[in-house]
C-alpha atoms as a PDB file:
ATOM      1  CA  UNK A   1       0.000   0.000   0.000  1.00  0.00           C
ATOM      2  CA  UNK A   2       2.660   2.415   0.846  1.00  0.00           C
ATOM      3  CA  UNK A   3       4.324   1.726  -2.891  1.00  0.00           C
ATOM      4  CA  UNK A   4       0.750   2.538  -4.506  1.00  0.00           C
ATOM      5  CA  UNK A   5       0.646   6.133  -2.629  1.00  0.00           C
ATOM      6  CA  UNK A   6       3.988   6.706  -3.260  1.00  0.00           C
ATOM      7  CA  UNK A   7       3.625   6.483  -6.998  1.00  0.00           C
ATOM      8  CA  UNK A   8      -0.002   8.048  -6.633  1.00  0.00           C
ATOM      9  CA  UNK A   9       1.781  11.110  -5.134  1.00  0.00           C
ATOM     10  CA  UNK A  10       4.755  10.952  -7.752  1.00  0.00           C
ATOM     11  CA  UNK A  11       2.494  10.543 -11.184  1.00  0.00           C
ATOM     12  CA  UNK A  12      -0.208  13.476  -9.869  1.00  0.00           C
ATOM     13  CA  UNK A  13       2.774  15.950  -9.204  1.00  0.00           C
ATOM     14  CA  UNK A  14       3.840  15.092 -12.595  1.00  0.00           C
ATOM     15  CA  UNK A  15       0.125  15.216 -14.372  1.00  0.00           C
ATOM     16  CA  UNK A  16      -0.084  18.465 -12.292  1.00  0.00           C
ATOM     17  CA  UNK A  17       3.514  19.739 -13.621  1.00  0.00           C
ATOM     18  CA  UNK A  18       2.407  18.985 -17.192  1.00  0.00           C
ATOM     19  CA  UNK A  19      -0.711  21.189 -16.824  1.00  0.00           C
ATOM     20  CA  UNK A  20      -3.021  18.799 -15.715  1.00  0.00           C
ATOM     21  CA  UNK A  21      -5.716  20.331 -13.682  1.00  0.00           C
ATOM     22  CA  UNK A  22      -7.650  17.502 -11.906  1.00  0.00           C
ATOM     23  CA  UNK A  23      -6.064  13.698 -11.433  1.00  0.00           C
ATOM     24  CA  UNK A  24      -7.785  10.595 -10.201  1.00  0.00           C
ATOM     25  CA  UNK A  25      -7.430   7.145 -10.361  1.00  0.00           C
ATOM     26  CA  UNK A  26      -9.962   4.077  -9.646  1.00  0.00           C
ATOM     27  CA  UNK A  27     -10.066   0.646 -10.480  1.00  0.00           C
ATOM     28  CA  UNK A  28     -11.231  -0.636 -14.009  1.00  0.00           C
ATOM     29  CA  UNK A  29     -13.127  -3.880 -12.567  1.00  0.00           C
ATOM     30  CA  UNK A  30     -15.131  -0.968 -11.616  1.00  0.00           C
ATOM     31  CA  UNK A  31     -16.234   0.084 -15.046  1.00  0.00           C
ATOM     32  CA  UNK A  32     -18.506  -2.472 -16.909  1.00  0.00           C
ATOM     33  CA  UNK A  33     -18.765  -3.475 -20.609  1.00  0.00           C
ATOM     34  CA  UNK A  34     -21.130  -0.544 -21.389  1.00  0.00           C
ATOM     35  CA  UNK A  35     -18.666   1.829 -20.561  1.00  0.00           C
ATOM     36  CA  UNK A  36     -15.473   0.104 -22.167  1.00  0.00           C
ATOM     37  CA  UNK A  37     -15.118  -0.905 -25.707  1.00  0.00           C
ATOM     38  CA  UNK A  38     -11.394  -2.306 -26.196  1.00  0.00           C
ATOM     39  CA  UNK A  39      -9.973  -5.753 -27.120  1.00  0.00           C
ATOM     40  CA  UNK A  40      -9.900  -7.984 -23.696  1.00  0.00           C
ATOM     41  CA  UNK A  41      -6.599  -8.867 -25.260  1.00  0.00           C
ATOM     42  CA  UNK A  42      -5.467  -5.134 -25.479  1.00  0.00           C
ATOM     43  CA  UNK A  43      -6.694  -4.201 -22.025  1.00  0.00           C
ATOM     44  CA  UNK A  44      -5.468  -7.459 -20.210  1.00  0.00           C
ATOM     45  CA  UNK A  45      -3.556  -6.423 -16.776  1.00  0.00           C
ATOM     46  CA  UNK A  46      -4.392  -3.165 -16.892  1.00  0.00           C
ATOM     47  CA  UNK A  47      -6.482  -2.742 -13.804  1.00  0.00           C
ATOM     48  CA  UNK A  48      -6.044   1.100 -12.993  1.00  0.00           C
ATOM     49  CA  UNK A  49      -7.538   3.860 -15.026  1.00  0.00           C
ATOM     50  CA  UNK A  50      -6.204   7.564 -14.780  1.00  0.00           C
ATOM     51  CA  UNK A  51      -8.059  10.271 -14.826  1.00  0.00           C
ATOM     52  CA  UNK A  52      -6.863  13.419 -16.304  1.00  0.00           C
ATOM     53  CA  UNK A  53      -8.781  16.574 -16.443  1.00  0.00           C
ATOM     54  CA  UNK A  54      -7.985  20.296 -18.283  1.00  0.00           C
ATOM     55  CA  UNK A  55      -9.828  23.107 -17.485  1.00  0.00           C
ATOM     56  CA  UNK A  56     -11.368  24.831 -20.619  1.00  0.00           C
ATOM     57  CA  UNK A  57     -11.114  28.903 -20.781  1.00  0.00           C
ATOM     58  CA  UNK A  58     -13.698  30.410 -19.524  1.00  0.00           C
ATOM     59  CA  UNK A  59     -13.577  33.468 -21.438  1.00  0.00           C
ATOM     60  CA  UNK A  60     -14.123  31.673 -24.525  1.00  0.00           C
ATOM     61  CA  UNK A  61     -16.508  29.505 -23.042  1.00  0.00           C
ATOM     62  CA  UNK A  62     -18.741  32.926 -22.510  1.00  0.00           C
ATOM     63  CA  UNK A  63     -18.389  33.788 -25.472  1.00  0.00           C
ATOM     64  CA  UNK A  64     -20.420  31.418 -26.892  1.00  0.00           C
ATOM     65  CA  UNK A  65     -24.160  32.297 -27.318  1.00  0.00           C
ATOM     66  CA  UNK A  66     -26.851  30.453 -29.137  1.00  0.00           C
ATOM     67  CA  UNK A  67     -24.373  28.234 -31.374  1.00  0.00           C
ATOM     68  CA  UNK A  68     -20.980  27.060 -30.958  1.00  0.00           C
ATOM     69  CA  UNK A  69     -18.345  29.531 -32.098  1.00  0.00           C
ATOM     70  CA  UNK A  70     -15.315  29.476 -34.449  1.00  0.00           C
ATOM     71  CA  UNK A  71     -12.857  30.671 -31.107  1.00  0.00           C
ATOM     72  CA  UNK A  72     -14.405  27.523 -29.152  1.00  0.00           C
ATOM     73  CA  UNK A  73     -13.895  24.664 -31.934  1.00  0.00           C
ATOM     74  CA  UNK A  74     -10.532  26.310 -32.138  1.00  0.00           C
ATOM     75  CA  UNK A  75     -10.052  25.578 -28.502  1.00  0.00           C
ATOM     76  CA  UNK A  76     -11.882  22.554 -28.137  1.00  0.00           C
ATOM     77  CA  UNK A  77      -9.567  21.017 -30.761  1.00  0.00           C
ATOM     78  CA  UNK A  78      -6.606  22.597 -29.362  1.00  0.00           C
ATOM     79  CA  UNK A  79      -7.818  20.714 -26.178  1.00  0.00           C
ATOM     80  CA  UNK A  80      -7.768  17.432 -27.452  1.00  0.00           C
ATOM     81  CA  UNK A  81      -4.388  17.132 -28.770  1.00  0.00           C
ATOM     82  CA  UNK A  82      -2.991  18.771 -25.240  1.00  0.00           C
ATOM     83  CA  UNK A  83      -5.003  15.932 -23.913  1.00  0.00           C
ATOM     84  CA  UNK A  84      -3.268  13.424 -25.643  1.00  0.00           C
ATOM     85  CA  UNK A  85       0.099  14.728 -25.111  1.00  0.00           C
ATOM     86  CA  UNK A  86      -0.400  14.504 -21.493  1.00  0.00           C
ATOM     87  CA  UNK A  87      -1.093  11.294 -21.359  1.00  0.00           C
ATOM     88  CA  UNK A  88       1.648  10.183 -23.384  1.00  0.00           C
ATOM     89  CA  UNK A  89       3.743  12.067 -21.044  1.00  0.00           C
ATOM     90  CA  UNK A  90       1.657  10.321 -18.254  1.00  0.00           C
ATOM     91  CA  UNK A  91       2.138   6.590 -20.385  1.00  0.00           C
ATOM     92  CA  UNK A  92       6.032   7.382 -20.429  1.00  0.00           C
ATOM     93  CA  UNK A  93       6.537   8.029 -16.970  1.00  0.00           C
ATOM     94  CA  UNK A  94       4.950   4.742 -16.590  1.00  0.00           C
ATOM     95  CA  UNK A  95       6.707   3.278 -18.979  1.00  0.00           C
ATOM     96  CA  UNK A  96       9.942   4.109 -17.793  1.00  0.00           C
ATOM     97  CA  UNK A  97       9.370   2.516 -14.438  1.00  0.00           C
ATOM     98  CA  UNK A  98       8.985  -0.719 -16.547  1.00  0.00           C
ATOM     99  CA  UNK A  99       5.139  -1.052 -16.056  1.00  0.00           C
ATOM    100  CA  UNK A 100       2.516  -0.558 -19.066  1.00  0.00           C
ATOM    101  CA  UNK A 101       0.526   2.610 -20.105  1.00  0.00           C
ATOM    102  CA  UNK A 102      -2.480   2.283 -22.756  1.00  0.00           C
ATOM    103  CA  UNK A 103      -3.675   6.054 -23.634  1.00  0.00           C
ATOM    104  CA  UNK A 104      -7.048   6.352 -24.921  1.00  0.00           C
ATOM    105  CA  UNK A 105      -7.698   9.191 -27.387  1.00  0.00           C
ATOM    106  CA  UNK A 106      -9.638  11.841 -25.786  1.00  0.00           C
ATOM    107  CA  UNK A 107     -11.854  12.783 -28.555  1.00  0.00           C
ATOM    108  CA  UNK A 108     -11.804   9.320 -30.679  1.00  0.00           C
ATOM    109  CA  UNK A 109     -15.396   8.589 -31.386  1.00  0.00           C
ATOM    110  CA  UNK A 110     -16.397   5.631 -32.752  1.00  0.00           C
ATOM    111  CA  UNK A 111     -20.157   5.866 -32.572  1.00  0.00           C
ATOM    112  CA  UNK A 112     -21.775   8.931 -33.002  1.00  0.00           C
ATOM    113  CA  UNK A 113     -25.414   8.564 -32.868  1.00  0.00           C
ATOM    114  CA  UNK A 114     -24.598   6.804 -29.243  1.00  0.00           C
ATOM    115  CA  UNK A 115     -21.763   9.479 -28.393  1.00  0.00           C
ATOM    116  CA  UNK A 116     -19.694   6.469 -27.727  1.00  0.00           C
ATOM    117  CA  UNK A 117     -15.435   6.108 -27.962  1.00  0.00           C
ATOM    118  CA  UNK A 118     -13.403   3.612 -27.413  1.00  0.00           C
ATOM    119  CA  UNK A 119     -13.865   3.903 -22.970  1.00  0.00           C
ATOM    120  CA  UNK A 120     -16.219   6.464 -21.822  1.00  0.00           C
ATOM    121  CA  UNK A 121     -13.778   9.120 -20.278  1.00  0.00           C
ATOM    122  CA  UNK A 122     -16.187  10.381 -18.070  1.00  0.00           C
ATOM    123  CA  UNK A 123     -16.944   7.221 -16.359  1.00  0.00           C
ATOM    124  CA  UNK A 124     -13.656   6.696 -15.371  1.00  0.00           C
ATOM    125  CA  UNK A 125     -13.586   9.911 -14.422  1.00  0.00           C
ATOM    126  CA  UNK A 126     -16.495   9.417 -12.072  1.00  0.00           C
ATOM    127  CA  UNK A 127     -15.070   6.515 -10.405  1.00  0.00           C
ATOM    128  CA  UNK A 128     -11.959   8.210  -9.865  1.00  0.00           C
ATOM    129  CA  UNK A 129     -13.588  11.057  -7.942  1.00  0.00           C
ATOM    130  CA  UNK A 130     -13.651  13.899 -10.590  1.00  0.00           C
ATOM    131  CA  UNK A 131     -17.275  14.246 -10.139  1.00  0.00           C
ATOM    132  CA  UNK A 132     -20.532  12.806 -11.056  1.00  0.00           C
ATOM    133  CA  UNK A 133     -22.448  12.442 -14.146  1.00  0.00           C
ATOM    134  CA  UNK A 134     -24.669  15.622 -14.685  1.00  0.00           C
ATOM    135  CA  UNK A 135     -28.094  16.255 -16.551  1.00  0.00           C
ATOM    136  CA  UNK A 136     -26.384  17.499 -18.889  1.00  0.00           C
ATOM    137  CA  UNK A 137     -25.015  13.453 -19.508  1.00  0.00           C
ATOM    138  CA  UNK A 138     -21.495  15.491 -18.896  1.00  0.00           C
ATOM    139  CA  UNK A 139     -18.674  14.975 -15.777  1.00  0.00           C
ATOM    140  CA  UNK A 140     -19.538  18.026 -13.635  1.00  0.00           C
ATOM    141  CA  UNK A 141     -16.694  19.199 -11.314  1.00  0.00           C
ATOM    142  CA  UNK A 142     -17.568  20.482  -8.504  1.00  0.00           C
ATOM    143  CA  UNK A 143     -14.743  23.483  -8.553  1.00  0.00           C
ATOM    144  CA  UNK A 144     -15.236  23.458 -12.701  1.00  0.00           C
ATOM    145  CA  UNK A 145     -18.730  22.240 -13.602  1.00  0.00           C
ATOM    146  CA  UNK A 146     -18.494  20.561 -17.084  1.00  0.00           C
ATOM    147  CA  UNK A 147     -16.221  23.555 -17.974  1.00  0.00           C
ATOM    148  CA  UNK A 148     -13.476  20.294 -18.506  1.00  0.00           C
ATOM    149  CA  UNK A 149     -12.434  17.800 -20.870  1.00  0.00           C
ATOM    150  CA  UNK A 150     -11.112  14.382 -19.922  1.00  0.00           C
ATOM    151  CA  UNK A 151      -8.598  11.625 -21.293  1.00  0.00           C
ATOM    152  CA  UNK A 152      -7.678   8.288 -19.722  1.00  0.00           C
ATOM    153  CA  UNK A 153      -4.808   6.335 -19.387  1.00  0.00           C
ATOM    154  CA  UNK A 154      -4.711   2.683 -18.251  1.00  0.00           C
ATOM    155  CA  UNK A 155      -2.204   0.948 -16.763  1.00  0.00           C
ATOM    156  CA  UNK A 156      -0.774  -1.836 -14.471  1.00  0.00           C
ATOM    157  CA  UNK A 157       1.445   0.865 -12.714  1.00  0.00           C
ATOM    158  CA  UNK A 158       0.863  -0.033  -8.707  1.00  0.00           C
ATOM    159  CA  UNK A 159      -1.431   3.219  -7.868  1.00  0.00           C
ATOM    160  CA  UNK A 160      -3.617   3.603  -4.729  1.00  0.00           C
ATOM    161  CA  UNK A 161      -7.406   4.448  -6.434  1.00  0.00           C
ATOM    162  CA  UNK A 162      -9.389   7.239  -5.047  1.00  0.00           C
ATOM    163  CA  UNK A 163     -13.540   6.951  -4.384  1.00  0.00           C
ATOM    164  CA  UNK A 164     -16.579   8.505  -6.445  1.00  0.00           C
ATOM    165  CA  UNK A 165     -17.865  11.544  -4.908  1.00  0.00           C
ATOM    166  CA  UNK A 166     -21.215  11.340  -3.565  1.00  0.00           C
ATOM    167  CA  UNK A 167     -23.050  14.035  -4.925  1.00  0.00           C
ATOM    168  CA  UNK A 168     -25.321  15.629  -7.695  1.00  0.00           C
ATOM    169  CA  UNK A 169     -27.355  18.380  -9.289  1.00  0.00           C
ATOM    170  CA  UNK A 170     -29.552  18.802  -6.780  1.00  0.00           C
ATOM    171  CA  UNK A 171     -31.558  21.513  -7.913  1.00  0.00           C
ATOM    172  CA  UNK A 172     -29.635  23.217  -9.810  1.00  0.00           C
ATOM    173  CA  UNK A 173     -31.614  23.147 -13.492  1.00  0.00           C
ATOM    174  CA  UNK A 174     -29.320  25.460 -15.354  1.00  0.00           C
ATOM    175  CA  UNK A 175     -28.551  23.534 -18.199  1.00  0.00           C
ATOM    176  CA  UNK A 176     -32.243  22.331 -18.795  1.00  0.00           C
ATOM    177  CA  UNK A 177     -34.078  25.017 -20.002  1.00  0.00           C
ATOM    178  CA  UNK A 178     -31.256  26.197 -22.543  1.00  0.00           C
ATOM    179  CA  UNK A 179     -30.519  22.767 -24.393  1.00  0.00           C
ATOM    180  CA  UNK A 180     -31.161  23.709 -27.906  1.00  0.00           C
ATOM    181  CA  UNK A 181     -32.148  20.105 -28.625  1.00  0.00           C
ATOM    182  CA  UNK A 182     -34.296  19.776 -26.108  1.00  0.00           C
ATOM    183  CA  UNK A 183     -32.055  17.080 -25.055  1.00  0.00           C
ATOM    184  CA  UNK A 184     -31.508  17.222 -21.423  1.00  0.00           C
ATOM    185  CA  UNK A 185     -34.256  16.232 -18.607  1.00  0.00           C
ATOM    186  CA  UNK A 186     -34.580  16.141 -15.396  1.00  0.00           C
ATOM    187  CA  UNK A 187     -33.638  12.447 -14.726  1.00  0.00           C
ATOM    188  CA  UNK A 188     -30.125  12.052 -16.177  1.00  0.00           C
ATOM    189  CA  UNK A 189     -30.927   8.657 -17.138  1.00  0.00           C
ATOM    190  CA  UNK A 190     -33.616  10.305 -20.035  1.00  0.00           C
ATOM    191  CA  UNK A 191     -31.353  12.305 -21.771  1.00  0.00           C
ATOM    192  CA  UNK A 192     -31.840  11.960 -25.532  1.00  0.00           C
ATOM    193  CA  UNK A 193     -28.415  10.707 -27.152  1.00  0.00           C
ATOM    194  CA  UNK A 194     -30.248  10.838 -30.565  1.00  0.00           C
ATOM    195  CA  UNK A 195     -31.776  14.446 -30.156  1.00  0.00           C
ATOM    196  CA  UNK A 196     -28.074  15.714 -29.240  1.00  0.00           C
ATOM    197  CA  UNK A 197     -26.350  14.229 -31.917  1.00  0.00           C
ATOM    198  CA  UNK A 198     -28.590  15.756 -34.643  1.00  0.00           C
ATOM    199  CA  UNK A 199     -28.232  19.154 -33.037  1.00  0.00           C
ATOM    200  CA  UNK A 200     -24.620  19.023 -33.090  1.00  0.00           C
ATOM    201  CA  UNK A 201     -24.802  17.435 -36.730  1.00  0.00           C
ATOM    202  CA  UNK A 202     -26.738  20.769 -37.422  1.00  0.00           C
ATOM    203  CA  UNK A 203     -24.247  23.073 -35.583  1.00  0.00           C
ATOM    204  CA  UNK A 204     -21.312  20.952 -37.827  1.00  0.00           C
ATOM    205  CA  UNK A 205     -23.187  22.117 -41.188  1.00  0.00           C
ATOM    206  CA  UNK A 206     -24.469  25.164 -40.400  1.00  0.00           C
ATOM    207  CA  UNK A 207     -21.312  26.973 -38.614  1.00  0.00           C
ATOM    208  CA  UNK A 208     -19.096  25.242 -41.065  1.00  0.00           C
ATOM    209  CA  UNK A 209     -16.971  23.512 -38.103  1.00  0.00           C
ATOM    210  CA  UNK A 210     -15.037  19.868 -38.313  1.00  0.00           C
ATOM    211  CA  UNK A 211     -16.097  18.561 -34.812  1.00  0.00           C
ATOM    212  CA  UNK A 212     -19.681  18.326 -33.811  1.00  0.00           C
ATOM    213  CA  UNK A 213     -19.791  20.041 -30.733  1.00  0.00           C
ATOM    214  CA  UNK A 214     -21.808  22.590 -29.426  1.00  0.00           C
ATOM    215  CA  UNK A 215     -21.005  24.257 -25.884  1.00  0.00           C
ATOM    216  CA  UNK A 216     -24.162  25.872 -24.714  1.00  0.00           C
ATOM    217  CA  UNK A 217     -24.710  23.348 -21.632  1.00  0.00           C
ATOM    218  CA  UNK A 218     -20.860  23.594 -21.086  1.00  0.00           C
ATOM    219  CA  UNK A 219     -21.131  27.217 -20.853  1.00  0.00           C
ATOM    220  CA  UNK A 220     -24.148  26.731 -18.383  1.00  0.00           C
ATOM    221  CA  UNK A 221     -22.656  24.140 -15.439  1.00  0.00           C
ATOM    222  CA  UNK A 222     -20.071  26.351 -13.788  1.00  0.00           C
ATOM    223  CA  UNK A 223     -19.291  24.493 -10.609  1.00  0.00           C
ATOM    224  CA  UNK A 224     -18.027  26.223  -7.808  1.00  0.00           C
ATOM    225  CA  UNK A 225     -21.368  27.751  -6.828  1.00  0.00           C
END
């Protein structure tokens, strides 16, 4: 145990160093097949998943209004690729201590209409203690709302794991009323995949953008309120 917080306390500083701004790390047996969609063969002995977290600008997350603007796909694909550099970095520290590091792409989706990757990111990032799955079907922080974007790493790298928070909404509704899909409901459970996917399908076409994103519930779910 005292080798697993040792290298818990090592790998965060570096995360942190590399401009990491939230870190967790929980146990994949905790995840279930819904949430991971990987090779058994690819993902055998890796029974940690790290959590890694950047804080998006708020200024440019603000600035976004009624549609998704050209400053915030800018960003949100400037994002990504930090993302993935971190955990490579994250993978070769690993690496380097002679234990195994799989990085998953943070933005790599392989099923749209489902909003589905290779792992879910923000599962992982709920077991880990980053926060909790929101109305908004987004991780919400409770220092940085949804006003984040997540990337795992997996590894057999001896870690200690941390424990899901234990909170929610609540009654905060922000992000219900402004949905411009229509997407988001009160039970987090209803929220319409199919609904949100055309909407940012339509934002894609319309704004004349290569990511289908859209930002407006993002911009909502603040945290630290």
């Amino acid at each position: 145990m005292g080798e697993e917080k040792e290298n818990y306390s090592k790998l965060k500083e570096f995360a942190l160093q590399w401009g990491a701004s939230l870190f967790g790390v929980c146990e994949i047996s905790r995840l279930n097949g819904e949430f991971l969609d990987l090779s058994p063969q690819v993902v055998k002995g890796l029974d940690k998943g790290i959590s890694l977290a950047v804080r998006l600008s708020d200024k440019i997350i603000d600035g976004i209004e009624h549609r998704p603007t050209k400053l915030y796909y800018y960003h949100y694909r400037q994002v990504n690729y930090f993302l993935d550099r971190l955990a490579l970095g994250v993978t070769q520290f690993i690496q380097n201590r002679d234990r195994h590091g799989l990085p998953v792409p943070s933005s790599q989706t392989i099923d749209w209409e489902k909003q589905r990757g290779h792992l879910s990111h923000k599962e992982v990032a709920q077991q880990a203690g980053l926060g909790w799955i929101g109305r908004n079907n987004l991780l919400v922080n409770p220092e940085f709302g949804s006003r984040i974007r997540l990337v795992t790493v997996l590894t057999d790298f001896p870690l200690s794991s941390d424990k899901p928070i234990e909170d929610w909404c609540g009654d905060c509704r922000d992000c219900l009323g402004i949905c411009p899909a229509g997407a988001i409901k009160q039970r987090v459970e209803d929220f319409n995949h199919l609904a949100c996917y055309e909407k940012l399908d339509e934002f894609r076409k319309v704004c004349k953008i290569g990511h289908h994103i859209c930002g407006i519930c993002v911009k909502a779910c603040k945290g630290g309120e």
